[in-house]
Protein backbone atom coordinates (compact mmCIF):
# COMPACT_ATOMS: atom_id res chain seq x y z
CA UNK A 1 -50.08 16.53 39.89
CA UNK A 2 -50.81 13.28 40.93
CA UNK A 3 -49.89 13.89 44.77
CA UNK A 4 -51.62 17.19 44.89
CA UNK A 5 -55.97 17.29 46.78
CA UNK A 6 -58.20 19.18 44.97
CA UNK A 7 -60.47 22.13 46.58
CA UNK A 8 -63.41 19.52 46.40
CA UNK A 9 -62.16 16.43 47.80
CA UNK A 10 -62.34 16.26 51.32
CA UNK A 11 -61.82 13.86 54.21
CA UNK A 12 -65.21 11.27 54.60
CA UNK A 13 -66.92 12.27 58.50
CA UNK A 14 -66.62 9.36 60.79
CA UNK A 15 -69.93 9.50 62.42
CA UNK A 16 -71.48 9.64 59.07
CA UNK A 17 -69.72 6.77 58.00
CA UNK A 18 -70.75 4.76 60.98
CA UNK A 19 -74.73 5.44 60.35
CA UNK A 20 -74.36 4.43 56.68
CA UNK A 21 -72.68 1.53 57.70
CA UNK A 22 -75.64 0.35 60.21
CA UNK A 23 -78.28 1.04 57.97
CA UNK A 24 -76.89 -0.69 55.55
CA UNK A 25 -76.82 -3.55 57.48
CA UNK A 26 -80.02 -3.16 59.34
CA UNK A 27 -81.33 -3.39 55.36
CA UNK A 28 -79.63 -6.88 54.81
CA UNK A 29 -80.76 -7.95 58.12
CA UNK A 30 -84.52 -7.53 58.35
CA UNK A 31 -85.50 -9.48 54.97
CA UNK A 32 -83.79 -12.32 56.24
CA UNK A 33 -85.40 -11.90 59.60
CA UNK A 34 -88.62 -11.19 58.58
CA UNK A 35 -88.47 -14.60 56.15
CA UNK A 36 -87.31 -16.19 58.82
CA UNK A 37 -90.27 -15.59 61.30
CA UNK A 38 -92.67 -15.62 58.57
CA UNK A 39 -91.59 -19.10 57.59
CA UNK A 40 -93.79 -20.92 60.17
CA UNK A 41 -96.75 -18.97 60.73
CA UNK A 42 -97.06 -18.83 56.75
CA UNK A 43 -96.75 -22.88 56.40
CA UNK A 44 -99.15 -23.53 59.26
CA UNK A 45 -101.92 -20.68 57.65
CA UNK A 46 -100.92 -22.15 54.62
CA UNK A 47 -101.92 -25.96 55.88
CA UNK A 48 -104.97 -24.61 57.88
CA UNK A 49 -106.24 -22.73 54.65
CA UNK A 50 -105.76 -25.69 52.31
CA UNK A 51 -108.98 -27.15 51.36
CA UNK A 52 -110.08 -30.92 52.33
CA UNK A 53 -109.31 -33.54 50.18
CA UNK A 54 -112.46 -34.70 48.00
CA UNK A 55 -113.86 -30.97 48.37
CA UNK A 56 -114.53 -28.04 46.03
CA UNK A 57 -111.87 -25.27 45.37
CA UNK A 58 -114.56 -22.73 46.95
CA UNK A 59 -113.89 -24.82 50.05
CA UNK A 60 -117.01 -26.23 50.25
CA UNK A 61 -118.06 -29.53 49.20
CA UNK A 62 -119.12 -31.08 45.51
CA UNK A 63 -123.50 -31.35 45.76
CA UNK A 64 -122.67 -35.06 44.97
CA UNK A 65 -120.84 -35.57 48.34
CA UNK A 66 -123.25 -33.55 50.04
CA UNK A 67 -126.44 -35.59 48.87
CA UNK A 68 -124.16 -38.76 49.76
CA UNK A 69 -123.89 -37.66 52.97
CA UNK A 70 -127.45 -36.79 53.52
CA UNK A 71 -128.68 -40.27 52.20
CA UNK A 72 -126.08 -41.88 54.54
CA UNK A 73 -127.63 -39.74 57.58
CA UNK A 74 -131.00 -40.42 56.77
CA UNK A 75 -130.61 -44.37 56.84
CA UNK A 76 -128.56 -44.13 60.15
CA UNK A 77 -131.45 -41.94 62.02
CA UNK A 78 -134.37 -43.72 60.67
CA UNK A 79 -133.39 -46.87 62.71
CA UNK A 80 -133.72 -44.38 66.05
CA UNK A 81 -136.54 -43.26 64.84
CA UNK A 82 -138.52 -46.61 64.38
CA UNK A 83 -137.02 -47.50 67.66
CA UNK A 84 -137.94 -44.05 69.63
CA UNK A 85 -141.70 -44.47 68.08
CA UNK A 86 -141.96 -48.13 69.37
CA UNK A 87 -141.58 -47.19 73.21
CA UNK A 88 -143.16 -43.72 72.57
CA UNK A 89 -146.25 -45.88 71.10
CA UNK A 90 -145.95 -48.54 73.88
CA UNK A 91 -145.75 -45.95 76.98
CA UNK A 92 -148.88 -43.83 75.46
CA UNK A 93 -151.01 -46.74 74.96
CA UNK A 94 -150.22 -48.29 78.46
CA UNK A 95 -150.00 -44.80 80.79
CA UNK A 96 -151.63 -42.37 78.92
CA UNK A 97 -154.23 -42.72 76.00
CA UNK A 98 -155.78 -46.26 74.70
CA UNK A 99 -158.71 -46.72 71.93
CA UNK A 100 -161.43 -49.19 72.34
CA UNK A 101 -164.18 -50.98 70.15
CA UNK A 102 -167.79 -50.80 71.12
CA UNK A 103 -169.00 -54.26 69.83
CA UNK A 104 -172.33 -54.07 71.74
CA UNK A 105 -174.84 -51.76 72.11
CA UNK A 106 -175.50 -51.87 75.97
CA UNK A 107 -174.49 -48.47 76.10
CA UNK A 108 -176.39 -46.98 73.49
CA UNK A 109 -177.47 -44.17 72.22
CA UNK A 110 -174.05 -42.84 74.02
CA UNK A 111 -171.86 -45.43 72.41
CA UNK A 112 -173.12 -47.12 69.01
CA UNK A 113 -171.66 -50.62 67.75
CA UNK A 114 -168.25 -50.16 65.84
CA UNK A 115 -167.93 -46.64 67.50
CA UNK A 116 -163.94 -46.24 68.84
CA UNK A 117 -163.73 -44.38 71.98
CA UNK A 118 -160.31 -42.73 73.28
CA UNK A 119 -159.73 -44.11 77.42
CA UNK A 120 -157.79 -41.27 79.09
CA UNK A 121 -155.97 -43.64 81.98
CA UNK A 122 -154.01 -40.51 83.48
CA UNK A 123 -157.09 -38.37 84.27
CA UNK A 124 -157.82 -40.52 88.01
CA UNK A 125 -154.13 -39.90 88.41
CA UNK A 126 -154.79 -35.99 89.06
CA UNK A 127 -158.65 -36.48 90.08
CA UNK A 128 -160.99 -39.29 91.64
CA UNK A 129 -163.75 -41.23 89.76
CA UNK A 130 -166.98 -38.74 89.44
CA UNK A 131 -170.92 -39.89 89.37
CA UNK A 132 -171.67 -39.70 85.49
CA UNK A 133 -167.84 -40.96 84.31
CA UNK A 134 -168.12 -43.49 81.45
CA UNK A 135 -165.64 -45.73 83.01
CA UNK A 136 -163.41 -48.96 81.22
CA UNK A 137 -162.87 -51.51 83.81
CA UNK A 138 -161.46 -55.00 84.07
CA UNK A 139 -164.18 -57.53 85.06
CA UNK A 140 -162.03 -59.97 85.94
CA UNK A 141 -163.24 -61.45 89.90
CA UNK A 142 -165.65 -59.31 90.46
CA UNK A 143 -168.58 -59.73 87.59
CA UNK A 144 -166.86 -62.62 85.58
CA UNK A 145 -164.74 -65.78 86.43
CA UNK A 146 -160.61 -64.78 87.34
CA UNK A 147 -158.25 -63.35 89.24
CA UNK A 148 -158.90 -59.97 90.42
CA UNK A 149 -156.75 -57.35 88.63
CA UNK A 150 -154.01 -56.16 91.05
CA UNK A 151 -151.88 -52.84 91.25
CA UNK A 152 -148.47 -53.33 89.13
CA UNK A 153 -145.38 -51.30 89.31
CA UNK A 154 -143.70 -49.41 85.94
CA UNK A 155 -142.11 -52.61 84.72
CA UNK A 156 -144.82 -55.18 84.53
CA UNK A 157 -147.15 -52.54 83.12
CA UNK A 158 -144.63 -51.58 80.48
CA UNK A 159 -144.33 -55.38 79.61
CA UNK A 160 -147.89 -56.21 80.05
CA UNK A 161 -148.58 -53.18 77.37
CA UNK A 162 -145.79 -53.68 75.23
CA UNK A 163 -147.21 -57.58 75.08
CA UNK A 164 -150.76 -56.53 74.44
CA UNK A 165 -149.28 -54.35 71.61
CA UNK A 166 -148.23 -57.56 69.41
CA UNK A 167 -151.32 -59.38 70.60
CA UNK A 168 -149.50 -61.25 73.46
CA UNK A 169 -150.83 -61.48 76.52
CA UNK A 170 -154.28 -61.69 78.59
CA UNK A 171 -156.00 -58.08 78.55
CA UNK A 172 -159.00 -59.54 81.04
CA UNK A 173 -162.90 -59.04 80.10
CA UNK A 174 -162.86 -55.68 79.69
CA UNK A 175 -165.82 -53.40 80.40
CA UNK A 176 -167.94 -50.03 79.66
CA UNK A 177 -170.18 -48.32 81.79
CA UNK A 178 -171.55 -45.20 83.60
CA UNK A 179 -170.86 -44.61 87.19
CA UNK A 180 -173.87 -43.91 89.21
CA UNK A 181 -172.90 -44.24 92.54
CA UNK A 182 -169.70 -43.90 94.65
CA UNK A 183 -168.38 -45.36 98.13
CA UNK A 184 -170.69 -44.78 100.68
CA UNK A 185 -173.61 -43.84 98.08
CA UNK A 186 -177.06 -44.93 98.53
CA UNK A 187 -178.37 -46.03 95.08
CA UNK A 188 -182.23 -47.29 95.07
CA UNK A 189 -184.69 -47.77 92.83
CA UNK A 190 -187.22 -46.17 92.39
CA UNK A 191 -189.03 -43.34 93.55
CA UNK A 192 -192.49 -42.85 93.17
CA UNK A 193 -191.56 -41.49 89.85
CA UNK A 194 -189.65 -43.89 88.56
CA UNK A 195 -186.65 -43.05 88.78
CA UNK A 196 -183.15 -43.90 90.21
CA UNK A 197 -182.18 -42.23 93.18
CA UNK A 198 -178.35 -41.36 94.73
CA UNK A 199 -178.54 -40.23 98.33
CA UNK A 200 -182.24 -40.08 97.73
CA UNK A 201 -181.63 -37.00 95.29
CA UNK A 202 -183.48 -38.29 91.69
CA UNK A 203 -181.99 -38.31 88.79
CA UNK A 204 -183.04 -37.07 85.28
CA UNK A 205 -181.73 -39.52 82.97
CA UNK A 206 -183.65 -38.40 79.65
CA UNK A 207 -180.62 -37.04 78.26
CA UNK A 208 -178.31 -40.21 77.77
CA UNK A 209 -180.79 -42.96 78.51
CA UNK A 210 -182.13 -44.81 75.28
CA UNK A 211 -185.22 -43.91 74.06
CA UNK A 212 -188.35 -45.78 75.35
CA UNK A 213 -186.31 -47.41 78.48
CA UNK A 214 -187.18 -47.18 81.59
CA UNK A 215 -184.80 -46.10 84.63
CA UNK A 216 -184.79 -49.49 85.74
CA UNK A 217 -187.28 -52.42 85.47
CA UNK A 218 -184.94 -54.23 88.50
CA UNK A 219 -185.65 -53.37 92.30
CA UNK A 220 -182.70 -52.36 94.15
CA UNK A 221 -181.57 -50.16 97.15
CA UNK A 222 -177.75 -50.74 97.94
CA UNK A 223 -175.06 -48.42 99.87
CA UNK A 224 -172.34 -49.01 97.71
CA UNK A 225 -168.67 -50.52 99.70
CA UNK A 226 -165.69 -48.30 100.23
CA UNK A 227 -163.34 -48.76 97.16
CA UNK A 228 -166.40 -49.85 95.24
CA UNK A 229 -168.17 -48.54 92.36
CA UNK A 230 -172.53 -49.25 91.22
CA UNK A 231 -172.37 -48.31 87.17
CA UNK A 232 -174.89 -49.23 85.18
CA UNK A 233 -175.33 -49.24 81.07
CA UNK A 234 -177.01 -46.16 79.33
CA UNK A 235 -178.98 -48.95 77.44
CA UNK A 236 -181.09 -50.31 80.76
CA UNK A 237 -183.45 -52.96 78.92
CA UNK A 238 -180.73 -55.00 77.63
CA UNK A 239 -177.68 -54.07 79.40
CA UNK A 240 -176.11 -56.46 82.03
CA UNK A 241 -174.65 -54.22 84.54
CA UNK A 242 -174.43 -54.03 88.60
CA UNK A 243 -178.60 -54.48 89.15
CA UNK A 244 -177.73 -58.06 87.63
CA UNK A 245 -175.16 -59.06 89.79
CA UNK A 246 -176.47 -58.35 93.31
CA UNK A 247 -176.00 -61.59 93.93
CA UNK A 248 -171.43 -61.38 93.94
CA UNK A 249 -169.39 -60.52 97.08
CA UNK A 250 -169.87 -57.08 95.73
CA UNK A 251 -173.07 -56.74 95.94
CA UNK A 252 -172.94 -55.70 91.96
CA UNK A 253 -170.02 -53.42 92.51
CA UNK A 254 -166.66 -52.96 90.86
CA UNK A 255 -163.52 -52.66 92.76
CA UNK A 256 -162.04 -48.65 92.14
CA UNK A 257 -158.74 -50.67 90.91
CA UNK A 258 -160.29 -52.29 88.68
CA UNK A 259 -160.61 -48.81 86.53
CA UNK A 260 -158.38 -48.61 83.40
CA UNK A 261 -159.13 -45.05 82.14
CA UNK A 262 -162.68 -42.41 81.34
CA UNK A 263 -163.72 -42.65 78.37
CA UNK A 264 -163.83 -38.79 77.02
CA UNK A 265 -164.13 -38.56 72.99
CA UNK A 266 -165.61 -40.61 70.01
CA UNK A 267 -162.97 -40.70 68.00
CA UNK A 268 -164.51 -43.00 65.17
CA UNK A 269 -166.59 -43.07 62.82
CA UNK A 270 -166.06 -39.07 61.74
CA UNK A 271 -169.87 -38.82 61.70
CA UNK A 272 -169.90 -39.28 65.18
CA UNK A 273 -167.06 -37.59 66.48
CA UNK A 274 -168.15 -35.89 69.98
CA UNK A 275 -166.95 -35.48 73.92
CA UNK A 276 -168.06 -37.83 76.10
CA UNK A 277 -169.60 -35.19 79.04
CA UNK A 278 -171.00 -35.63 82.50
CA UNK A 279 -174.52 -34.96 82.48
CA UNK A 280 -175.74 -32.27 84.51
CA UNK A 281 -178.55 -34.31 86.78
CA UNK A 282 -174.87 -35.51 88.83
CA UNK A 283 -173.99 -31.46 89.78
CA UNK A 284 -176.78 -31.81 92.03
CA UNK A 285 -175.39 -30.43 95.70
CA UNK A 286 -177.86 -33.50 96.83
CA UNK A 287 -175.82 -36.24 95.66
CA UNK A 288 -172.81 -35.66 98.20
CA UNK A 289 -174.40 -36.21 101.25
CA UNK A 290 -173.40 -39.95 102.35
CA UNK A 291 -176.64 -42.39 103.11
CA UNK A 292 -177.00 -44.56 106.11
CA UNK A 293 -176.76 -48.30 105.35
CA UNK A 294 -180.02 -50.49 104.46
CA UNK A 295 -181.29 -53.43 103.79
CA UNK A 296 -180.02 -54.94 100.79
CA UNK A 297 -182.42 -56.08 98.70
CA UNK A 298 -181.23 -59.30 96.59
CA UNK A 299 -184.49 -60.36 95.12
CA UNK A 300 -183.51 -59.42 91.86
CA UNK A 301 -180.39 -61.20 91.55
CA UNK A 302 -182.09 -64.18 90.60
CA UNK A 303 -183.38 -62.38 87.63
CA UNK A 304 -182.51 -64.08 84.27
CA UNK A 305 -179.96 -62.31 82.67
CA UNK A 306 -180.28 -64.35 79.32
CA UNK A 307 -179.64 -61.60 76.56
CA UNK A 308 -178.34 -58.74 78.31
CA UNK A 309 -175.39 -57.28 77.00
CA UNK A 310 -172.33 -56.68 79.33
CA UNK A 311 -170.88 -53.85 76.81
CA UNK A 312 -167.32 -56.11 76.23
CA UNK A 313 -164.41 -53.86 74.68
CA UNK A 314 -161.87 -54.85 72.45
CA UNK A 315 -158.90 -53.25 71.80
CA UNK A 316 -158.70 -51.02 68.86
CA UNK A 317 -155.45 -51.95 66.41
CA UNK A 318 -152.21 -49.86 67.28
CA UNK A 319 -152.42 -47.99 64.74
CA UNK A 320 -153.28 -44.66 66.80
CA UNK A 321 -150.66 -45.55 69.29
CA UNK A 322 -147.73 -45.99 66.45
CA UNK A 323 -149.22 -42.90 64.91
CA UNK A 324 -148.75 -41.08 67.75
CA UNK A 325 -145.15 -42.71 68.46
CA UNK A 326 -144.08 -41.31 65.54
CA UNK A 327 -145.58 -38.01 66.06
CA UNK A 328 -143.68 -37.69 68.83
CA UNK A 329 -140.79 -39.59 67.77
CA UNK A 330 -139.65 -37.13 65.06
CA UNK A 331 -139.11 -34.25 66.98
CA UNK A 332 -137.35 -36.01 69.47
CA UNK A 333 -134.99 -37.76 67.15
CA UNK A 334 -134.08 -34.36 65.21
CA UNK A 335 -133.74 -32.50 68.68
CA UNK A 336 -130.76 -34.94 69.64
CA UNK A 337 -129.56 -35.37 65.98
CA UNK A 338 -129.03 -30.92 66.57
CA UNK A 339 -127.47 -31.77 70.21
CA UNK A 340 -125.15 -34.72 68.33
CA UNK A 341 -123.67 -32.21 65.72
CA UNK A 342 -123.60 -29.07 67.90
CA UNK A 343 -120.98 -31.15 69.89
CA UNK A 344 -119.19 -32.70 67.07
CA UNK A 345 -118.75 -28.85 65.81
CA UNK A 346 -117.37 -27.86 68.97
CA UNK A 347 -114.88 -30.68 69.14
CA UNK A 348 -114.06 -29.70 65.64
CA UNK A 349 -113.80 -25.98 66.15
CA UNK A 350 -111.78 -26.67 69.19
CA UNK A 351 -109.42 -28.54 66.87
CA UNK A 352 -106.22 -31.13 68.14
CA UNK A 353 -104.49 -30.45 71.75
CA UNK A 354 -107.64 -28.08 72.75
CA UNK A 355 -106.44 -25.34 70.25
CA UNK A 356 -108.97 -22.78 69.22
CA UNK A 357 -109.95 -21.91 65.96
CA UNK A 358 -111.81 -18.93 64.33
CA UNK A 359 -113.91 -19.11 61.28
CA UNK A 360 -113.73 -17.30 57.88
CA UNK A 361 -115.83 -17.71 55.33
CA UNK A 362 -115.24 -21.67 54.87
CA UNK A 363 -112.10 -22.13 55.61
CA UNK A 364 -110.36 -22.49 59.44
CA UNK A 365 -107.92 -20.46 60.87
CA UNK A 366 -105.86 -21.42 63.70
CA UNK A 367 -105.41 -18.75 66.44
CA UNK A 368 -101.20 -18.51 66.49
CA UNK A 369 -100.98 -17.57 69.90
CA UNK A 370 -102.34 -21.51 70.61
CA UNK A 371 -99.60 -23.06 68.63
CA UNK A 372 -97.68 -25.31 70.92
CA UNK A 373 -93.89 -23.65 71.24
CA UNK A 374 -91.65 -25.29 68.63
CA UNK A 375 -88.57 -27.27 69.64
């Protein structure tokens, strides 16, 4: 009958009814949620993931952009690098290291004609002048006609040196000899012997003198000024050195400040290649004990000095000061190239508005929790 309930049928149970309900829409609800939150993070992973334009899928980019780009770098550092191994070259050659020419042979058998010495000029920076040096000096107003060179501050040097570089400039009549005596030194010759004599202690000169010459064929017996130097040549038959210029306010002495730099290594030709060394006869304990003043004996500054040979330097080319500018000049310039693109990859990893970023494989992922809030 069509009003009559069967045995089965029976009445639905509210509270069952009412979870089935909320499920159901709890179901319906979270997709639409979940796409809903997911929207933005997926764009903006989506954005940060997408490759560059003008680069490989793999995220990397094509070899023909990346040997562009190394060309391109090379032609914009090698400007800094000319420019780095100019003032590298200039500040050696004026503070530190300087080669010469020998064109005479006043110093010989130490220093032969065409031989190229290296002038260390920051060695009397950490030390003072010592008996035996081979010293350059400038001549200038004290042996030879000119002003007398003067101390100059950082600037002018770095101008006079940078000038002397080109070939501009006046580099004075520059000198090469051995020290013999210091301030306060008695220097006389000769003993009974023969020989010269510092503080009345002799020396033994057979190891640098040239064969066949004698100490000294010129009288003298001097105490040498404070702030002055006696140096003679190793070469003492022709060379024209302090016995030949008794005569000067200086008695034949060289001002200390008129020093450039010691002379410490044939660097030219290889064949001859060899320290310069202080010879033993100046260890002598005698030598440091300072001599009372004599007579000065002047008789032999009227000697003619036709012939002798004062041992003038030239200037070697800059060829070993630009050699070692650019020595130097190349690890400088690829230290701060590193520096320069350390900091452009931290500005890059930091990313717009200071946001971090975290690498993965090639690509960049932006850290969510950095994301400005949206409107």
């Amino acid at each position: 009958m069509s009003g009559a309930e069967t045995p089965d049928a029976k009445a639905p149970d509210p509270a069952q009814a009412e979870t089935s309900s909320t499920a159901q829409a709890s179901s319906k609800a979270e997709p639409s949620s979940t796409a809903e939150a997911s929207g933005p993070s997926a764009d903006g992973d989506s954005a940060a993931d997408a490759p560059p334009a003008g680069t490989a899928a793999s995220g990397g980019r094509t070899p023909a952009a990346r040997r562009g780009r190394r060309k391109r770098s090379f032609w914009r550092e090698f400007p800094i690098l000319v420019v780095v191994a100019l003032l590298l070259a200039v500040v050696i050659k004026t503070y530190a290291i300087q080669a010469f020419f020998i064109p005479s042979g006043s110093m010989e058998n130490t220093l032969e004609i065409n031989d190229r010495v290296l002038v260390n000029k920051l060695v009397y920076d950490v030390r003072s002048i010592h008996r035996g040096d081979i010293v350059v000096f400038n001549g200038d107003g004290s042996w030879d006609p000119g002003t007398a060179p003067r101390d100059t501050n950082f600037v002018v040097k770095f101008a006079q040196g940078f000038a002397s570089m080109f070939g501009f400039g006046h580099p004075g009549d520059i000198l090469i000899k051995r020290v013999i005596g210091l301030p306060g030194d008695r220097v006389a010759c000769c003993d009974a012997q023969g020989r010269v004599t510092v503080n009345s202690a002799p020396l033994t000169e057979q190891s640098y003198l040239y064969p066949g010459d004698a100490p000294s064929e010129i009288r003298f017996n001097i105490v040498v000024p404070p702030g002055q130097l006696w140096v003679m040549g190793d070469h003492r038959l022709i060379s024209d050195d302090s016995r030949n210029h008794l005569g000067t306010p200086g008695g034949g002495t060289i001002p200390e400040n008129a020093v450039i730099g010691r002379a410490f290594v044939i660097i030219w030709p290889i064949s001859r290649w060899r320290i310069l060394p202080i010879p033993a006869t100046f260890e002598q304990p005698k030598l440091s004990v300072t001599a009372a003043p004599p007579a000065r004996d002047t008789a032999a500054a009227a000697r003619d000095t036709a012939g002798l040979l004062s041992a003038r330097l030239e200037p070697s080319s800059p060829a070993l000061p630009l050699a070692l500018g650019f020595a130097a000049a190349v690890p400088v310039t690829w230290l701060q190239r590193r520096a320069r693109l350390r900091l452009v990859r931290r500005r890059t990893a930091c990313g717009p508005g200071g946001r971090t970023a975290r690498r993965v494989g090639r690509r960049t992922i932006r850290d969510p929790s950095d994301r400005p809030p949206s409107a």
